[in-house]
Protein backbone atom coordinates (compact mmCIF):
# COMPACT_ATOMS: atom_id res chain seq x y z
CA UNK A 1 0.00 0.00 0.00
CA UNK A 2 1.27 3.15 -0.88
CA UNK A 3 0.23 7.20 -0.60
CA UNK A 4 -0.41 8.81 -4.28
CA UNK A 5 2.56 11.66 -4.48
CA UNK A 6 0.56 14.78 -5.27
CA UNK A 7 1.86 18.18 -5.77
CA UNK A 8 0.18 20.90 -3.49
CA UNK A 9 2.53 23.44 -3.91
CA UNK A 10 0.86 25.02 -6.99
CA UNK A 11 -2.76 24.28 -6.08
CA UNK A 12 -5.41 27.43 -5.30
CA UNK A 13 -6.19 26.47 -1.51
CA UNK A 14 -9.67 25.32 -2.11
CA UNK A 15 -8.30 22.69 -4.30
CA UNK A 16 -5.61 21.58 -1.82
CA UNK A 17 -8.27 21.60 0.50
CA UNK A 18 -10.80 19.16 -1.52
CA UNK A 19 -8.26 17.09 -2.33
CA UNK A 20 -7.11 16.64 1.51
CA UNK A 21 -10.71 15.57 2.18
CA UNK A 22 -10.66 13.14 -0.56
CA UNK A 23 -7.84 11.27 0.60
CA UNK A 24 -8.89 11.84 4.47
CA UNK A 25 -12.14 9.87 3.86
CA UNK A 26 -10.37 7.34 1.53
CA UNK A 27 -7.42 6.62 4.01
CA UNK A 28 -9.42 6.33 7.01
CA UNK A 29 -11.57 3.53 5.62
CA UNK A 30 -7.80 1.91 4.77
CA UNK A 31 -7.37 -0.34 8.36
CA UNK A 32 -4.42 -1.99 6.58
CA UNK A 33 -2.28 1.47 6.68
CA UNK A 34 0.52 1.05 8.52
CA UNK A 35 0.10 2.62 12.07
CA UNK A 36 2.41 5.71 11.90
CA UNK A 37 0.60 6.48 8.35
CA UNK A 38 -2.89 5.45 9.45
CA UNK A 39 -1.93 8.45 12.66
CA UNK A 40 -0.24 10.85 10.84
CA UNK A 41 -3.66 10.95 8.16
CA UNK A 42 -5.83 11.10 11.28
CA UNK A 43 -3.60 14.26 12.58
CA UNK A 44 -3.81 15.86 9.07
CA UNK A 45 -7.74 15.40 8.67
CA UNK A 46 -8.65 16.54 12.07
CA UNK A 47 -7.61 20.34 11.06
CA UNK A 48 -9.73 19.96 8.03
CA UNK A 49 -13.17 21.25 9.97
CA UNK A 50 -15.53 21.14 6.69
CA UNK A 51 -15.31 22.00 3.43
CA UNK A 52 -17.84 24.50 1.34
CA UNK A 53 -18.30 25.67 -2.21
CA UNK A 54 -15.47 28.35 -1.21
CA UNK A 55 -12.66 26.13 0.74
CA UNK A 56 -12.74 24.96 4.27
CA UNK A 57 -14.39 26.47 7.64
CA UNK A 58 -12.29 27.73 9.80
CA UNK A 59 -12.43 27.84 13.83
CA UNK A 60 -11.65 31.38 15.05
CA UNK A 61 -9.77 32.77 17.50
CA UNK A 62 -10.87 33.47 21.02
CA UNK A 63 -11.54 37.25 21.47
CA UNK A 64 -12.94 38.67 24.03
CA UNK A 65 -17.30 38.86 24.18
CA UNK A 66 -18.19 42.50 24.08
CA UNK A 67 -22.20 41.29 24.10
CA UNK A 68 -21.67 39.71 27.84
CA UNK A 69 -20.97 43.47 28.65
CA UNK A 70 -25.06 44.36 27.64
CA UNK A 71 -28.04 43.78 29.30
CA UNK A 72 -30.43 41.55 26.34
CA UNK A 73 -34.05 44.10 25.56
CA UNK A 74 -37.40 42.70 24.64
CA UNK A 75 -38.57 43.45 21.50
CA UNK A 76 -40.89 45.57 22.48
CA UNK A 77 -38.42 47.35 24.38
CA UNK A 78 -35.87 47.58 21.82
CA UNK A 79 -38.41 48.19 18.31
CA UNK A 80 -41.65 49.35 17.00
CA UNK A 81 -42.80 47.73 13.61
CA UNK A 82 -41.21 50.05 10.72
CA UNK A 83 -43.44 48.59 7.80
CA UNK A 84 -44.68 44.81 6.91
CA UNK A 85 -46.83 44.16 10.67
CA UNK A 86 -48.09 40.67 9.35
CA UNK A 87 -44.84 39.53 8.54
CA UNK A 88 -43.33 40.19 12.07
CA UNK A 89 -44.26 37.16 14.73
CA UNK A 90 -42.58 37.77 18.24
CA UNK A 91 -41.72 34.77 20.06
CA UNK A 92 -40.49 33.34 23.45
CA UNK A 93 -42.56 35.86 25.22
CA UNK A 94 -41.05 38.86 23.23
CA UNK A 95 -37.33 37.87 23.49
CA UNK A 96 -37.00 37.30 20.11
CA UNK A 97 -38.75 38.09 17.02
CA UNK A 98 -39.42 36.52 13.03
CA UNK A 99 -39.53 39.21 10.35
CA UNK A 100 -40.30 37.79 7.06
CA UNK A 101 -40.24 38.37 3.23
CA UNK A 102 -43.30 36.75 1.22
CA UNK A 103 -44.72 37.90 -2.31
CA UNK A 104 -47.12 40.55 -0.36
CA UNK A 105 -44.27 42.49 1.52
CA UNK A 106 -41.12 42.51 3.71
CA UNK A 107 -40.93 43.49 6.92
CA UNK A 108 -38.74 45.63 9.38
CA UNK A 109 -38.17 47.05 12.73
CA UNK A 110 -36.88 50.02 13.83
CA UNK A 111 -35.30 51.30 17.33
CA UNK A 112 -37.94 53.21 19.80
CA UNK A 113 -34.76 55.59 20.80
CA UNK A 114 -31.80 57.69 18.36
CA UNK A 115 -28.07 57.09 19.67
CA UNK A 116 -25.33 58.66 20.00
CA UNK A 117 -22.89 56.29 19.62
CA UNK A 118 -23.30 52.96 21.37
CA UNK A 119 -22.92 49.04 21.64
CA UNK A 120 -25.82 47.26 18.52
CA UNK A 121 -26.14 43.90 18.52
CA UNK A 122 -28.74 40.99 17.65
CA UNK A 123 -28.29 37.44 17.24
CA UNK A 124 -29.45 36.75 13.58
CA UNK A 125 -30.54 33.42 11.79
CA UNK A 126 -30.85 33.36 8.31
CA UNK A 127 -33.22 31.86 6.18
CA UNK A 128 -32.31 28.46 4.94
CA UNK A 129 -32.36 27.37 1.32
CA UNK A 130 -32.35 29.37 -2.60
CA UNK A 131 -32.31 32.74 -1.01
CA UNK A 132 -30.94 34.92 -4.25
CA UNK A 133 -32.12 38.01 -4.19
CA UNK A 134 -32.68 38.44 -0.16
CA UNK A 135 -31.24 41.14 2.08
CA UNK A 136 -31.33 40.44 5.71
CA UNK A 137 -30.21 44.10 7.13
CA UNK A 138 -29.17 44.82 11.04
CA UNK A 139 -27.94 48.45 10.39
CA UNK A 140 -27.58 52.33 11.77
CA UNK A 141 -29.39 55.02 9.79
CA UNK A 142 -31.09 58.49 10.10
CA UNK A 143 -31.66 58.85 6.19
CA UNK A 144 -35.62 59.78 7.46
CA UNK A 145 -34.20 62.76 9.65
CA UNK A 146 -31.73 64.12 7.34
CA UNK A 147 -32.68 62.89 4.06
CA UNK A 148 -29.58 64.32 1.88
CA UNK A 149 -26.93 64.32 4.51
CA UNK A 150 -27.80 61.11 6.83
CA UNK A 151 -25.15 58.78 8.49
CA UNK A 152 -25.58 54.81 8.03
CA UNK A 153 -23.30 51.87 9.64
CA UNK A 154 -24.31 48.29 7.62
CA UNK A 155 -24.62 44.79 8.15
CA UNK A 156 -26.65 43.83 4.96
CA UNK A 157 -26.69 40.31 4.76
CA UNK A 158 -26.79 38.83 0.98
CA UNK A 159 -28.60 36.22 -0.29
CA UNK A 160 -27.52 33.52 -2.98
CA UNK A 161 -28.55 30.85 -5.13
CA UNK A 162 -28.24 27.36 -5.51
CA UNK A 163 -24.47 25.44 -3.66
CA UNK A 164 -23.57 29.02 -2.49
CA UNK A 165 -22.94 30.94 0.73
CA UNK A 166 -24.77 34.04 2.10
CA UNK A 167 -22.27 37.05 2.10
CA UNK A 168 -22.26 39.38 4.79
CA UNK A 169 -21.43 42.94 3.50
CA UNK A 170 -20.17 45.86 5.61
CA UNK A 171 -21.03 49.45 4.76
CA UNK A 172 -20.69 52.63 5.82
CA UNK A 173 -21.63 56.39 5.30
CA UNK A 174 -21.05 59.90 6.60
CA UNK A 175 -22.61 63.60 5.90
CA UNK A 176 -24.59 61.88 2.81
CA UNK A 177 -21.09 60.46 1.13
CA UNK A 178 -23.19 57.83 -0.44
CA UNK A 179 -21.33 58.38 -4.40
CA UNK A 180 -18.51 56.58 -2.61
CA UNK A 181 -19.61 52.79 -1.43
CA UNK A 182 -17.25 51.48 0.85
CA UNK A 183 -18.02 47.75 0.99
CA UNK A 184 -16.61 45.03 2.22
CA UNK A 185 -17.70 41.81 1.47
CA UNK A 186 -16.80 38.46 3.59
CA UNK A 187 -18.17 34.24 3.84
CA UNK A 188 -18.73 33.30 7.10
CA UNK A 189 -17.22 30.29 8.67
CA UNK A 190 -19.75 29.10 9.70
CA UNK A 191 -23.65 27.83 8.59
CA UNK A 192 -25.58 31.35 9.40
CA UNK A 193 -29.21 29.09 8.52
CA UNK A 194 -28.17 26.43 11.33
CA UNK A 195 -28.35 28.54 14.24
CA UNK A 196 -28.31 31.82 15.96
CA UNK A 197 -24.96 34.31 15.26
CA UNK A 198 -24.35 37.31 17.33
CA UNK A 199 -24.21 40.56 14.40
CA UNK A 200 -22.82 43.56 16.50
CA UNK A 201 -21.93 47.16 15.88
CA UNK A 202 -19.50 49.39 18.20
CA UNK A 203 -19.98 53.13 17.21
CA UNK A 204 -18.05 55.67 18.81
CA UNK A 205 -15.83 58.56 18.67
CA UNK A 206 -12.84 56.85 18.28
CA UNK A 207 -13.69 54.11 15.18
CA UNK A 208 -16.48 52.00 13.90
CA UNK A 209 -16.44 48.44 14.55
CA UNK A 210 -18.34 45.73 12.76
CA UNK A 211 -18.26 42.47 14.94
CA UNK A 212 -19.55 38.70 14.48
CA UNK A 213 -19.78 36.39 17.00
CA UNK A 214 -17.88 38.93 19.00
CA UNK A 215 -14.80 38.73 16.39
CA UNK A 216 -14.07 42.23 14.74
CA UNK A 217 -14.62 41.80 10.86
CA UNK A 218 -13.79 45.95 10.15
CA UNK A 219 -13.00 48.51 12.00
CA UNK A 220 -12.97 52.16 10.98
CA UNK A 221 -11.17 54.42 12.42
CA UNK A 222 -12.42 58.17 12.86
CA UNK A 223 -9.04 60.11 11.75
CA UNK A 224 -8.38 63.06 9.47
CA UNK A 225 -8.78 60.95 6.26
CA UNK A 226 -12.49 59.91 6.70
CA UNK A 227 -13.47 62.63 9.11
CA UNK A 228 -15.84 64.29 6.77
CA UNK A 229 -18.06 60.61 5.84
CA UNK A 230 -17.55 59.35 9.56
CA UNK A 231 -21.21 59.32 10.93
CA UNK A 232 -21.77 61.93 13.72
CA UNK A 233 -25.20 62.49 13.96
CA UNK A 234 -27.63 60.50 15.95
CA UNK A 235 -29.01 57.36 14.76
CA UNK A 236 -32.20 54.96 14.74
CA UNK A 237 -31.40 51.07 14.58
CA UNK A 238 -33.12 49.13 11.64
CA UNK A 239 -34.00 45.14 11.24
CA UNK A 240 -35.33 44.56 7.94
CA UNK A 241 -35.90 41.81 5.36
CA UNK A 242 -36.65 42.83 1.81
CA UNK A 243 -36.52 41.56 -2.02
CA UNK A 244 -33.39 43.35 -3.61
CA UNK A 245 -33.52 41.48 -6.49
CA UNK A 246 -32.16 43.95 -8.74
CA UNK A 247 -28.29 44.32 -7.04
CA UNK A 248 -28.10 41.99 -4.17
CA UNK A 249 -27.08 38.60 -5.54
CA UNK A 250 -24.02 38.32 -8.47
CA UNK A 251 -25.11 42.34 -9.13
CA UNK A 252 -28.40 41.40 -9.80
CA UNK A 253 -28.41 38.63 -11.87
CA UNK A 254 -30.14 36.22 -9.59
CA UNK A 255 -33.34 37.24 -8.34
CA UNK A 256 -35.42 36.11 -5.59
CA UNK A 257 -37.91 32.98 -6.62
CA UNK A 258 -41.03 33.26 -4.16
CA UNK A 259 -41.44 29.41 -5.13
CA UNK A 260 -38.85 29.01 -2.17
CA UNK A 261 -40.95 32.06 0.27
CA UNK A 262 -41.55 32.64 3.00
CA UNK A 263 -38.03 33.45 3.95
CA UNK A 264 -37.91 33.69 7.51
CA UNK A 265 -35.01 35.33 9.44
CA UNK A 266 -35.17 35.32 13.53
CA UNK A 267 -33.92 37.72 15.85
CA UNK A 268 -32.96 37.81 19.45
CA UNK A 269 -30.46 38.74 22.82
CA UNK A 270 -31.19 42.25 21.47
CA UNK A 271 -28.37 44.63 22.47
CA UNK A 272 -28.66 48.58 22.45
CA UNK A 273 -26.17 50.03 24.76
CA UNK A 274 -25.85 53.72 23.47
CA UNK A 275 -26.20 57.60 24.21
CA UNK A 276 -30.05 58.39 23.82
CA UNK A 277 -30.86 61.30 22.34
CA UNK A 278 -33.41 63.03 24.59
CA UNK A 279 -36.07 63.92 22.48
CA UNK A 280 -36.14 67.61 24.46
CA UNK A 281 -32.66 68.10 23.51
CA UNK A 282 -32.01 67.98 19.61
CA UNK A 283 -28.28 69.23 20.49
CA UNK A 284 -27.24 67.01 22.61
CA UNK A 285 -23.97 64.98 22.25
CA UNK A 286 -22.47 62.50 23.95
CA UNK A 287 -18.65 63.55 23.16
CA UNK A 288 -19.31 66.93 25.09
CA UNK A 289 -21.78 65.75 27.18
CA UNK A 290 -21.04 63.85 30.69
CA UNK A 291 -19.02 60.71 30.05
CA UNK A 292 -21.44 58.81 31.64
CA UNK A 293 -23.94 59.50 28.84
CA UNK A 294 -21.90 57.19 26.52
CA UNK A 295 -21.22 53.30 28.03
CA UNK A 296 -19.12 52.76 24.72
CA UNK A 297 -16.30 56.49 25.84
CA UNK A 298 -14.12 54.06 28.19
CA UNK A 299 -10.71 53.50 27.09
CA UNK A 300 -11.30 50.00 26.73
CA UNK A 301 -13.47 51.04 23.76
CA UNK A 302 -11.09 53.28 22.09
CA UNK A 303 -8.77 50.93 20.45
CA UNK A 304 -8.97 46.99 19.99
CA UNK A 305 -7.00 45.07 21.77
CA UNK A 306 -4.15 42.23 21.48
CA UNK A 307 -6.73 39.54 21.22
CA UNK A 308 -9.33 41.35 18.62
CA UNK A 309 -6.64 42.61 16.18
CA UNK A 310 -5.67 38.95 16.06
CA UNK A 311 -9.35 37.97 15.22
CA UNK A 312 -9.50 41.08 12.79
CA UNK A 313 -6.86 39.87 11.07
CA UNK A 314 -7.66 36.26 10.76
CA UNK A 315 -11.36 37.33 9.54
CA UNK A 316 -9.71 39.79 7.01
CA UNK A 317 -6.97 37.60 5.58
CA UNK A 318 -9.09 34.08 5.36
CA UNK A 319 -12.95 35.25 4.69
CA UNK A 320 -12.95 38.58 3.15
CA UNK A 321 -12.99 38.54 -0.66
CA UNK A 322 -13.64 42.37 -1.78
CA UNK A 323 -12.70 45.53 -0.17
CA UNK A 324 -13.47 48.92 -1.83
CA UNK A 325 -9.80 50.18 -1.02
CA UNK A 326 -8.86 47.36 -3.72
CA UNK A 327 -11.02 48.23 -6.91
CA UNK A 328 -9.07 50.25 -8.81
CA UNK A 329 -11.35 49.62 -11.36
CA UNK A 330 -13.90 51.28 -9.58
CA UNK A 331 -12.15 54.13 -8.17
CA UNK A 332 -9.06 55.54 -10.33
CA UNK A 333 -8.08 57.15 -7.23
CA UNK A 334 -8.73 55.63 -3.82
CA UNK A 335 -10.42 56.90 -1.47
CA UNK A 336 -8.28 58.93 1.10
CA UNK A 337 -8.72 56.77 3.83
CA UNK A 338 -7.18 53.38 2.19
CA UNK A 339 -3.97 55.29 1.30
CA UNK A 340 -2.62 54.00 4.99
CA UNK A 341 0.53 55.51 5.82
């Protein structure tokens, strides 16, 4: 008995990695291999977690949970229905919630308090199955207050068709700088229709962070090169599931088959730890106002630390697949903020 030499060197790593499963489930079925081969096959398969469409799923590492740091709100005490009422179901007593997307409507939420800044989070499960064409949004906004100069922080969370993965797309806008998308586009590593995943924003003075399952994905920091598009006005917070048929899956080209509706996306261990705006005090901010106004001011908000720049850049190098500082086709000159010193 003998192991097939095969070249890896060369191979794209999603090759490397199906052909690593192909032998692992060939040569552990082999009870003839000798014993120090039969081990050393078992040592090399047990790092192969799964393997996707896109390459194999990966087991992050252990940052700290920012969402144990939040007190969980009822719906009720977190939303009021935005738009689509029979499509929203609360459940467990109005800990978590089902907004849904059928031929007749979508549906959406939207914060019963603005923030200044703050700690947004909500554990999100997708909808299983041919989803092209879905958006499943958890996302900042005050586009209804200020209409041509509104701020917006997004998690929009893309559909896909057959033997593909839902992408998760970071966005984000200042001062009504919407000519210039700055997306970011990522797989997960993990099944986001399986279970329950913790989606969280941290908004403050300092930078912008977009977390999942407490592991930073982006952060943006708020220095001279994106001061004028870094969001500084008080926000609502949005849930929403709607048919974006026309951009959200390959640019459009997919779009969403009701055949496969109702899509069904559940919500819950709502987070919203943030500066309210007191509705008798339009001016009100929480970086000149009292620092106790703000739960997100403390230094250990201001920066990441040791343990979340290593998850930032383990989620950057091995899941994300575009970033708006790299399409030079789309901008012939970069935006100021990716020309890092």
């Amino acid at each position: 008995m003998f192991f097939p030499q095969i070249n890896t060197s060369n191979l794209t790593p999603l090759l490397h990695t199906t052909i690593l499963i192909i032998q692992c489930r060939k040569y552990q079925t082999m009870s003839i291999l000798p014993m120090r081969s039969f081990l050393l096959v078992l040592f090399i398969c047990s790092f192969v977690v799964a393997v996707s469409s896109r390459g194999p799923v990966y087991k992050p590492p252990p940052v700290e949970r920012l969402t144990d740091r939040f007190a969980h709100k009822s719906v009720d005490a977190a939303f009021s229905n935005l738009y689509g009422d029979k499509n929203i179901h609360q459940l467990n007593n109005g800990s978590s919630v089902n907004i849904i997307l059928d031929k007749s409507s979508g549906s959406g939420l939207i914060s019963k308090n603005r923030y200044y800044y703050g700690f947004f989070s909500a554990a999100i499960k997708l909808p299983a199955g041919f989803t092209s064409g879905v958006v499943l949004a958890f996302y900042l906004s005050n586009s209804d207050i200020y209409p041509h100069n509104h701020d917006e922080i997004d998690f929009e969370l893309l559909g896909h068709e057959k033997r593909r993965d839902w992408v998760l797309q970071t966005n984000i806008y200042g001062n009504g700088s919407v000519k210039t998308g700055r997306e970011e586009k990522f797989y997960l590593w993990f099944d986001p229709t399986a279970e329950s995943h913790q989606y969280s924003i941290l908004w403050n003075n300092h930078h912008t962070v977009f977390l999942v399952d407490n592991v930073p994905v982006r952060e943006v920091v708020h220095n001279a090169a994106i001061a004028s598009a870094y969001p500084s006005k008080p926000m609502s917070v949005y849930a929403t599931i709607w048919d974006a048929s026309e951009w959200a899956t390959h640019g459009g080209k997919y779009a969403v088959n009701y055949k496969y509706a109702p899509f069904v996306a559940s919500l819950g261990q709502i987070e919203m730890g943030g500066c309210i705006q007191q509705k008798t005090d339009s001016t009100q901010s929480c970086s000149t106002g009292p620092s106790t106004l703000d739960p997100v001011e403390g230094q250990e908000f201001a920066k990441l630390s040791k343990q979340q720049t290593t998850g930032l850049d383990w989620a950057r190098r091995k899941h994300m697949f575009y970033s708006y500082c790299k399409d030079t086709s789309r901008y012939k000159v970069l935006p100021a903020e990716c020309n890092k010193a």
